[in-house]
Protein backbone atom coordinates (compact mmCIF):
# COMPACT_ATOMS: atom_id res chain seq x y z
CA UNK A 1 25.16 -16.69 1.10
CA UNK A 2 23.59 -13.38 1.02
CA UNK A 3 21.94 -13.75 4.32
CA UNK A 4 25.04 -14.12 5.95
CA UNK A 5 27.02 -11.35 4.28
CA UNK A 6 23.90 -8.65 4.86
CA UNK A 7 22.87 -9.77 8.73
CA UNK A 8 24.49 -7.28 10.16
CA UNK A 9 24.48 -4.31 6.90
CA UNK A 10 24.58 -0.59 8.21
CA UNK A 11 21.52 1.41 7.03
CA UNK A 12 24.21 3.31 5.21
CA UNK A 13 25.59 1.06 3.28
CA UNK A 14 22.28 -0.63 2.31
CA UNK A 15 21.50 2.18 0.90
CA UNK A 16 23.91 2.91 -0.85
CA UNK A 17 23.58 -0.81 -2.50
CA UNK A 18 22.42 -0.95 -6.10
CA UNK A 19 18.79 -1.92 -7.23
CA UNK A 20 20.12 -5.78 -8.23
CA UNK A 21 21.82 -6.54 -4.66
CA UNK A 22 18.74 -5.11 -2.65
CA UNK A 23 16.56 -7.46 -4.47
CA UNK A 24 18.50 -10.06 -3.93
CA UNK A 25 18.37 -9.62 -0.87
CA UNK A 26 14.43 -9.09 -0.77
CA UNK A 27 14.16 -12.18 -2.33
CA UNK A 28 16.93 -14.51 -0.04
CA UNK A 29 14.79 -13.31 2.82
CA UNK A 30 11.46 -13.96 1.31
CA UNK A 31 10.27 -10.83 2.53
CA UNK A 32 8.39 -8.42 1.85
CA UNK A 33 6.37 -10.24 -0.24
CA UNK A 34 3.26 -8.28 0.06
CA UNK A 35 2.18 -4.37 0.20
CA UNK A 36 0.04 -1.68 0.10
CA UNK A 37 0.10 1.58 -1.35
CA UNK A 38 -2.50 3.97 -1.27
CA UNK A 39 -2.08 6.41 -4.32
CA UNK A 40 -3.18 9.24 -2.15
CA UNK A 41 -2.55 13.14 -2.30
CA UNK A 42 -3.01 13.51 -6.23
CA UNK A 43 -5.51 16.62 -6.08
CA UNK A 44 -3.18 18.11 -3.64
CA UNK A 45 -0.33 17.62 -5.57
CA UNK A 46 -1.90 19.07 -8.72
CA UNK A 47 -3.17 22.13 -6.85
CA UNK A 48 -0.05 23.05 -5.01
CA UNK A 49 2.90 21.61 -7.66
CA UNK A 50 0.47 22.57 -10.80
CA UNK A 51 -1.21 25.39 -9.98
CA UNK A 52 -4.47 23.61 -11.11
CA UNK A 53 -7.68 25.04 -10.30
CA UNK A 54 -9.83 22.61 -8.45
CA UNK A 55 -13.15 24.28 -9.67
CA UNK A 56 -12.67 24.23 -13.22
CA UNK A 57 -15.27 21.41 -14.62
CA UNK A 58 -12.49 19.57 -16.51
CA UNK A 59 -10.03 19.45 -13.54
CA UNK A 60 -9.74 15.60 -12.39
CA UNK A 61 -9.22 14.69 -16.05
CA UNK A 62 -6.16 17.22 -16.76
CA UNK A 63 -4.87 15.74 -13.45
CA UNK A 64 -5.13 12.14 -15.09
CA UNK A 65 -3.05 13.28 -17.81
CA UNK A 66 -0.43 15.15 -15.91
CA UNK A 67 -0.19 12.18 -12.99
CA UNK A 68 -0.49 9.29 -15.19
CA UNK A 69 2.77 8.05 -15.98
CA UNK A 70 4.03 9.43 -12.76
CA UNK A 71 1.98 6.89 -10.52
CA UNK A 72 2.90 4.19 -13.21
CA UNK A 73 6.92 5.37 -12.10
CA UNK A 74 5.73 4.76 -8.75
CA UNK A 75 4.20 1.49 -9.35
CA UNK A 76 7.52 0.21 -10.59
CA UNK A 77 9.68 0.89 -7.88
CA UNK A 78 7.82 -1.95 -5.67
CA UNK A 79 8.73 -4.50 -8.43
CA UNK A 80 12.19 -3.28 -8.89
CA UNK A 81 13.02 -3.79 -5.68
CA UNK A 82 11.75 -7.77 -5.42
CA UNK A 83 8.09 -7.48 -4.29
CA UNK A 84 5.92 -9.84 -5.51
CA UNK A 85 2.57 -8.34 -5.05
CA UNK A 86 0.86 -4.90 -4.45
CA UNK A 87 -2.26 -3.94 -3.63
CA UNK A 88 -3.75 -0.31 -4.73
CA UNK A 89 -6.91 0.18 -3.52
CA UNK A 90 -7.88 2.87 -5.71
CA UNK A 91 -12.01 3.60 -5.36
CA UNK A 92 -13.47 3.11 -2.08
CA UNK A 93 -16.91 3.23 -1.84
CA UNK A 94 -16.51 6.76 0.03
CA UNK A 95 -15.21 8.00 -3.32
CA UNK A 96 -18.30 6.47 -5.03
CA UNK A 97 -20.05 8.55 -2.91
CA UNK A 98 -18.47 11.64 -3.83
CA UNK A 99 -20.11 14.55 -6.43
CA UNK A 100 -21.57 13.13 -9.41
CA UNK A 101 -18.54 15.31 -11.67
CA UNK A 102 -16.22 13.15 -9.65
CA UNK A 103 -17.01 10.06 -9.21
CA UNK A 104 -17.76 10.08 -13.47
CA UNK A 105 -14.23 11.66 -14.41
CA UNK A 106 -12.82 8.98 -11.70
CA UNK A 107 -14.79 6.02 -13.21
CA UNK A 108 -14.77 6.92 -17.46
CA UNK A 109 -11.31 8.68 -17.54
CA UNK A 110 -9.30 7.35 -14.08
CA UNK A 111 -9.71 3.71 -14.02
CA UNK A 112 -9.69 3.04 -17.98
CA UNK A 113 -6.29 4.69 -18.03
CA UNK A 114 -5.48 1.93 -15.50
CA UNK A 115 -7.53 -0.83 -17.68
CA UNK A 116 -7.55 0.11 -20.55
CA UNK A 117 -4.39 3.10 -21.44
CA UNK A 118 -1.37 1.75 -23.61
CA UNK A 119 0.77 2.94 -21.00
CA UNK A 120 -0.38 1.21 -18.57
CA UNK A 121 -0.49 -2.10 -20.44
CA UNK A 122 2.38 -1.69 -21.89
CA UNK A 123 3.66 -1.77 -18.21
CA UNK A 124 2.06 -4.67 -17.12
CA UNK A 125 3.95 -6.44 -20.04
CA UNK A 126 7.23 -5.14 -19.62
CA UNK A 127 7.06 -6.38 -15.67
CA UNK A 128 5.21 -9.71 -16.66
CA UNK A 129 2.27 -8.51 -14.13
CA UNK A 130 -0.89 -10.12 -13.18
CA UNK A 131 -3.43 -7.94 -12.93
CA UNK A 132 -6.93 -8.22 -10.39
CA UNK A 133 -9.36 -7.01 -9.07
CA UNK A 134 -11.05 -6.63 -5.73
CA UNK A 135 -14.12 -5.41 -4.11
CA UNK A 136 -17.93 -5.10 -4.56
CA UNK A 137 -18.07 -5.04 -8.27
CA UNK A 138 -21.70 -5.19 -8.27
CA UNK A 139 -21.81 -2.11 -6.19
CA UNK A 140 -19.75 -0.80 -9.42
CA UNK A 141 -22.53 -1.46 -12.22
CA UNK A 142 -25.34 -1.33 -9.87
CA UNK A 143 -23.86 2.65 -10.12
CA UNK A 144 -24.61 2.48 -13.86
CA UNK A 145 -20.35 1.59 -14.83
CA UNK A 146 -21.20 -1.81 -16.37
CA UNK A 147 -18.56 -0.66 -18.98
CA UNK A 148 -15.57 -0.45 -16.58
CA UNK A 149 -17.16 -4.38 -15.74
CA UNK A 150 -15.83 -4.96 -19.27
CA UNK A 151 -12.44 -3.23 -18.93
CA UNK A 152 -11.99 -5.55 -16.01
CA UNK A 153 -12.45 -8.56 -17.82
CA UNK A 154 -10.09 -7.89 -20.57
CA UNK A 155 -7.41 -6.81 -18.30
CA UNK A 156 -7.48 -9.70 -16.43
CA UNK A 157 -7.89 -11.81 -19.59
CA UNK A 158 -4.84 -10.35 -21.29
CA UNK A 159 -2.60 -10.47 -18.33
CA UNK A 160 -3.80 -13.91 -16.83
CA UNK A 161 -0.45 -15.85 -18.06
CA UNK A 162 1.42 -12.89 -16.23
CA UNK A 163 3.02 -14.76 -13.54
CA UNK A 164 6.40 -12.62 -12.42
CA UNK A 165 4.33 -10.13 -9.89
CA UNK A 166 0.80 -9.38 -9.55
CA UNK A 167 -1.02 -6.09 -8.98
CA UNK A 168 -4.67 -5.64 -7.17
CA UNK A 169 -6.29 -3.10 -8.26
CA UNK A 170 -9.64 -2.25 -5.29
CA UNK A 171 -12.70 -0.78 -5.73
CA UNK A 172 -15.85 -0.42 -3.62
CA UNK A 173 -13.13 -2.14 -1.17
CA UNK A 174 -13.79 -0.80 2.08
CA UNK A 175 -13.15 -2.87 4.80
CA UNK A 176 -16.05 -1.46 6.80
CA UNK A 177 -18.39 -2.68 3.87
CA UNK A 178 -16.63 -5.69 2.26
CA UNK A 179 -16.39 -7.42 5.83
CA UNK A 180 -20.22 -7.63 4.92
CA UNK A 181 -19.98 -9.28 2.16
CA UNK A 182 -17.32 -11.95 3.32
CA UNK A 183 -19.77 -13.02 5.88
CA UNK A 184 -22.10 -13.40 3.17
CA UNK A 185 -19.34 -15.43 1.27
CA UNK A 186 -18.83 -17.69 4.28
CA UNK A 187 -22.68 -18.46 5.24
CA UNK A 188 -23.21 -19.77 1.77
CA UNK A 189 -20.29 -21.87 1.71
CA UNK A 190 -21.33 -23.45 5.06
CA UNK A 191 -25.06 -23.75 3.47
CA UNK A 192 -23.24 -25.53 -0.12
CA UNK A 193 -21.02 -27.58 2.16
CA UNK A 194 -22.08 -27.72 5.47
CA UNK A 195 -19.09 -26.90 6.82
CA UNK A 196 -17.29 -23.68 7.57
CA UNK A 197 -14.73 -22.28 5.19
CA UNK A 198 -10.62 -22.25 6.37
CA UNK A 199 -9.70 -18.71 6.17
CA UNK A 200 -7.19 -19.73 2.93
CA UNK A 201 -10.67 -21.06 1.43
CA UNK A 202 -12.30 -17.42 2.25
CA UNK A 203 -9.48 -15.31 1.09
CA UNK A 204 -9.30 -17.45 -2.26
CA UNK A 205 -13.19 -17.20 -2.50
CA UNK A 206 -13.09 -13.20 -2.10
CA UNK A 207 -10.01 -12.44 -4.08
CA UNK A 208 -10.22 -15.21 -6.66
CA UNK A 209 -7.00 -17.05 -5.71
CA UNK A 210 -4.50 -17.48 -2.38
CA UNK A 211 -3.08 -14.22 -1.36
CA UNK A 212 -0.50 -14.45 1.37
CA UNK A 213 -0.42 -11.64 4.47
CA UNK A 214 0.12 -8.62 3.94
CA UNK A 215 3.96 -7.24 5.13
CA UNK A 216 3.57 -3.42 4.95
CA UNK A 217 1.43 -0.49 4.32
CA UNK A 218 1.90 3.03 3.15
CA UNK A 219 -0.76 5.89 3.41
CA UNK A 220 0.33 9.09 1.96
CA UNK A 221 -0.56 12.80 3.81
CA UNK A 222 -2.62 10.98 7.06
CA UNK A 223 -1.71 8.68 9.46
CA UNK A 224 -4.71 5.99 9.25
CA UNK A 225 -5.55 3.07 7.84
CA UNK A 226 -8.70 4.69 5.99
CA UNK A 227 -11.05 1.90 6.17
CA UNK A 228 -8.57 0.34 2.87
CA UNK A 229 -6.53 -2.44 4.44
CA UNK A 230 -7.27 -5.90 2.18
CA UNK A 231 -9.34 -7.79 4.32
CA UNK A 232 -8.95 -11.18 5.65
CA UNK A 233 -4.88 -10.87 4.77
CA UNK A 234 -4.04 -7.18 6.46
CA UNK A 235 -2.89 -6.75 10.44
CA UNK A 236 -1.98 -9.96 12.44
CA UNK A 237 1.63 -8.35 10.85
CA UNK A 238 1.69 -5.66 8.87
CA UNK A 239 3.73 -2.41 9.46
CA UNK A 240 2.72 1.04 8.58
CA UNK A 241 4.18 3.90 7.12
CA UNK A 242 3.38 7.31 6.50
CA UNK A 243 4.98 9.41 4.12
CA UNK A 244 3.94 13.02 4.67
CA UNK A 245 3.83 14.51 1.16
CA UNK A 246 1.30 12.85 -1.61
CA UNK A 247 2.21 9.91 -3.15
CA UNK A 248 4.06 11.78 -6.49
CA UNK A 249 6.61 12.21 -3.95
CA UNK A 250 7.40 8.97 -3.51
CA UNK A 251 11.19 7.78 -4.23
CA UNK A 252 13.30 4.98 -4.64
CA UNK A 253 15.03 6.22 -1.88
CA UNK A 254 11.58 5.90 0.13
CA UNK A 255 11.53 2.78 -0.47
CA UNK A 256 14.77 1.64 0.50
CA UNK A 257 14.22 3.38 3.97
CA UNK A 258 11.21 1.07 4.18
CA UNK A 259 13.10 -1.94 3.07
CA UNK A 260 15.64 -1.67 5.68
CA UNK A 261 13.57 -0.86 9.04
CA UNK A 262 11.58 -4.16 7.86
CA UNK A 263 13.92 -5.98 6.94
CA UNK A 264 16.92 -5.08 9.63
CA UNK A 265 15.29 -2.77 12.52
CA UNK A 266 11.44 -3.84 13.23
CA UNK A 267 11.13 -7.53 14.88
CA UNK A 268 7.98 -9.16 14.24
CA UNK A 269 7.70 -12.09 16.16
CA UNK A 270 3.70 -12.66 15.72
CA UNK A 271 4.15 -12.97 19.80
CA UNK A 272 5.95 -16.01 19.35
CA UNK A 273 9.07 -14.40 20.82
CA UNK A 274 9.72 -13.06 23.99
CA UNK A 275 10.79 -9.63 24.21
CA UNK A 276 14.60 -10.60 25.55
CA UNK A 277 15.80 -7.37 28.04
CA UNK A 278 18.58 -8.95 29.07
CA UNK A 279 20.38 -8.43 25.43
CA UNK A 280 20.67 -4.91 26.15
CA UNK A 281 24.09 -3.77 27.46
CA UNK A 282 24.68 -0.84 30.16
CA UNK A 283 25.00 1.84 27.05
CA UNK A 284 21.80 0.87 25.10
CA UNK A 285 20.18 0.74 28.38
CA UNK A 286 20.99 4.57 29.07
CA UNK A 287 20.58 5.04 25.74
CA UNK A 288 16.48 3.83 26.09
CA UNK A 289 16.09 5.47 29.64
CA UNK A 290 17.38 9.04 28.09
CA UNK A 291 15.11 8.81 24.94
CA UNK A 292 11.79 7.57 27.06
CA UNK A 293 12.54 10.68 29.15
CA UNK A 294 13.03 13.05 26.51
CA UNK A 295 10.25 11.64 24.38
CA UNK A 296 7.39 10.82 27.75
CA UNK A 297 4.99 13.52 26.51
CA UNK A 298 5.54 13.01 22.73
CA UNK A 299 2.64 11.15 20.68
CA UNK A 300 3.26 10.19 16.94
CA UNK A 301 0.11 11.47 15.15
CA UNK A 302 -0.51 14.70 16.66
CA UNK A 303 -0.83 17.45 13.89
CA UNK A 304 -2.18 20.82 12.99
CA UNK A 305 -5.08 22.12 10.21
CA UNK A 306 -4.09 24.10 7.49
CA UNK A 307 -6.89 25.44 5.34
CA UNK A 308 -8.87 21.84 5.41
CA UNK A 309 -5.51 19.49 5.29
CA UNK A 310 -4.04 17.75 8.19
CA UNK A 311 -0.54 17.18 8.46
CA UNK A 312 1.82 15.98 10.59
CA UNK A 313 3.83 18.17 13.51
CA UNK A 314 7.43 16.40 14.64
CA UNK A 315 6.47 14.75 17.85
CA UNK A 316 10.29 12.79 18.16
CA UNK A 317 12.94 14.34 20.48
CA UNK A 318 16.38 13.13 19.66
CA UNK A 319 19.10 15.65 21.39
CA UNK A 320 19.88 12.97 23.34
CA UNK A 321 23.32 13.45 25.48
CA UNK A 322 25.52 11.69 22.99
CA UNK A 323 25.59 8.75 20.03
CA UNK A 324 25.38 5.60 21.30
C-alpha cells in the first residue's frame, strides 16, 4: 500500500518523487482535499519584474495580459498534485472599493479573462474543472457589473458536468461582510422551516452545494488572513502559509514543501489527541530545550517597511550545537 511504503518518507526523497507518485499519495491519504490561494502580489510583480509604470492609465490591463497565463500555470499545479478543490478569492469588497480606474479594469478586463478568455476555458476543460462562484453577487451589479452577472452564469453553465476538481472563484467575499449575510441566510431558513439550519445545510445554502473544510491556506507578500478565509468551512483546521514573494513566484517545488509539512510534519489532531511528551527521547529533548533558548525572543511576523510594502525579517535561529 502506499501508506505504508511513504509513513516514514524523508522530506528529501519526497521531493525528489515525481508528480504521479505524490498524487498518489495525496489521494491514498485523502488529504489535502481543500485550499486556498490568494493570487496576491501581481502589481508588485509587474512593477519590480516588468518595469511597468503604475501611473500610466492603461496599466492594470497590460498587467492582465502579461500575468494571465502565468496565474493559469499556477492554478494547475494544485490539480497536478491531487487537490480536489481551490478556492481564489479574487475581489474582495475592499478592492470594490478601490479608485474607480481600478476597480473597472479589474471588473471589464480581470474577471472576464477568468470567465470568459479562451485560455482560461480551455483550462477548465483540459482539467475537467467545475467552476463557482462565491460572495455577495448583488453587491456586484448593485455596482453597475450586471454583465460580469452574465459571465458567471455561462461559466458555471458550461462547466457544470465538470466533475474531476472544482475551482471557486470569490468576490465581494469578505468574511467581515459575508458573515452578515449568512446570518441573514440562516434567520430565513428558521422563519421557512422553523427550525435552525445544520451548518452542512448553511454552507450548501451559501456556496450552492457541500464544501468540505478547508486544509490549507496560502497568502502571498503578508502574513494575515486578510479578511478572505471561505466562511463557515475555514479554521477549526486549516494551516497557513506564507510565501514571501508575489504569487508569480510560486513553484511546483512550493508546493511540494507544503505537501510534505501537512502531510508528514504538522499533527492536527482537532484536540482530539493529547500532546504525548513522553515520545520524545533524551536527544530530541535537548534538541527542543536548545532551540526554545535560542529562539525565546524570536516572533514569526515581525518585519520592516520599505517604501509602502511590508515584508518579512528572519525571526528563526537555527545554529543550534549540532544535527540531531
Amino acid at each position: 500500500m502506499v501508506l505504508e511504503m511513504d509513513e516514514n518518507i524523508s522530506k528529501e526523497e519526497f521531493m525528489k518523487l515525481p508528480t504521479k507518485k505524490i498524487k498518489e499519495i495525496v489521494q491514498a491519504k485523502g488529504f489535502p482535499k481543500v485550499g486556498v490561494l490568494i493570487p496576491d502580489g501581481t502589481r508588485r510583480y509587474g512593477i519590480i519584474n516588468y518595469n511597468m509604470d503604475p501611473n500610466i492609465s492603461n496599466f492594470e490591463e497590460e498587467l492582465f495580459k502579461k500575468l494571465n497565463e502565468q496565474v493559469i500555470d499556477k492554478t494547475r499545479i494544485f490539480f497536478d498534485y491531487g487537490l480536489e478543490t481551490l478556492f481564489m478569492p479574487g475581489v474582495t469588497h475592499g478592492n470594490f472599493m478601490r479608485t474607480d480606474q481600478y476597480v473597472d479594469t479589474v471588473t471589464n478586463i480581470g474577471l472576464k479573462y477568468i470567465f470568459n478568455d479562451k485560455s482560461w476555458i480551455e483550462f477548465y476543460n483540459e482539467y475537467d474543472v467545475k467552476v463557482k462562484i462565491y460572495g455577495d453577487l448583488n453587491f456586484v451589479k448593485k455596482m453597475g457589473y450586471e454583465h460580469v452577472i452574465k459571465w458567471i452564469e455561462n461559466i458555471e453553465e458550461l462547466t457544470k458536468n465538470n466533475s474531476s476538481h472544482k475551482l471557486f472563484h470569490g468576490l465581494a467575499c469578505s468574511n467581515s461582510f459575508e458573515n452578515m449575510k449568512i446570518i441573514e441566510i440562516a434567520i430565513n431558513y428558521y422563519k421557512k422551516n422553523n427550525r435552525n439550519p445544520t451548518k452542512e445545510e448553511l454552507i450548501k445554502l451559501y456556496y450552492g452545494e457541500s464544501v468540505e473544510e478547508v486544509d490549507f491556506f496560502i497568502r502571498p507578500t503578508v502574513m494575515r488572513d486578510s479578511d478572505i478565509q471561505p466562511p463557515l468551512i475555514s479554521g477549526r483546521k486549516t494551516q497557513f502559509y506564507f510565501p514571501i514573494s508575489p504569487i508569480l513566484s510560486f513553484n511546483e517545488n512550493m508546493y511540494k514543501e507544503i505537501l510534505y509539512d501537512l502531510i508528514f510534519s504538522r499533527l492536527i489532531t482537532l484536540s482530539k489527541k493529547q500532546w504525548k511528551m513522553e515520545n520524545l527521547n533524551k536527544n530530541q529533548l535537548e534538541y527542543l530545550k536548545e532551540y526554545y533558548s535560542l529562539n525565546k525572543s524570536s516572533i514569526i511576523g515581525i518585519g520592516k517597511r520599505v517604501g509602502n510594502l511590508w515584508i518579512p525579517l528572519p525571526q528563526v535561529n537555527l545554529n543550534l550545537s549540532e544535527k540531531r
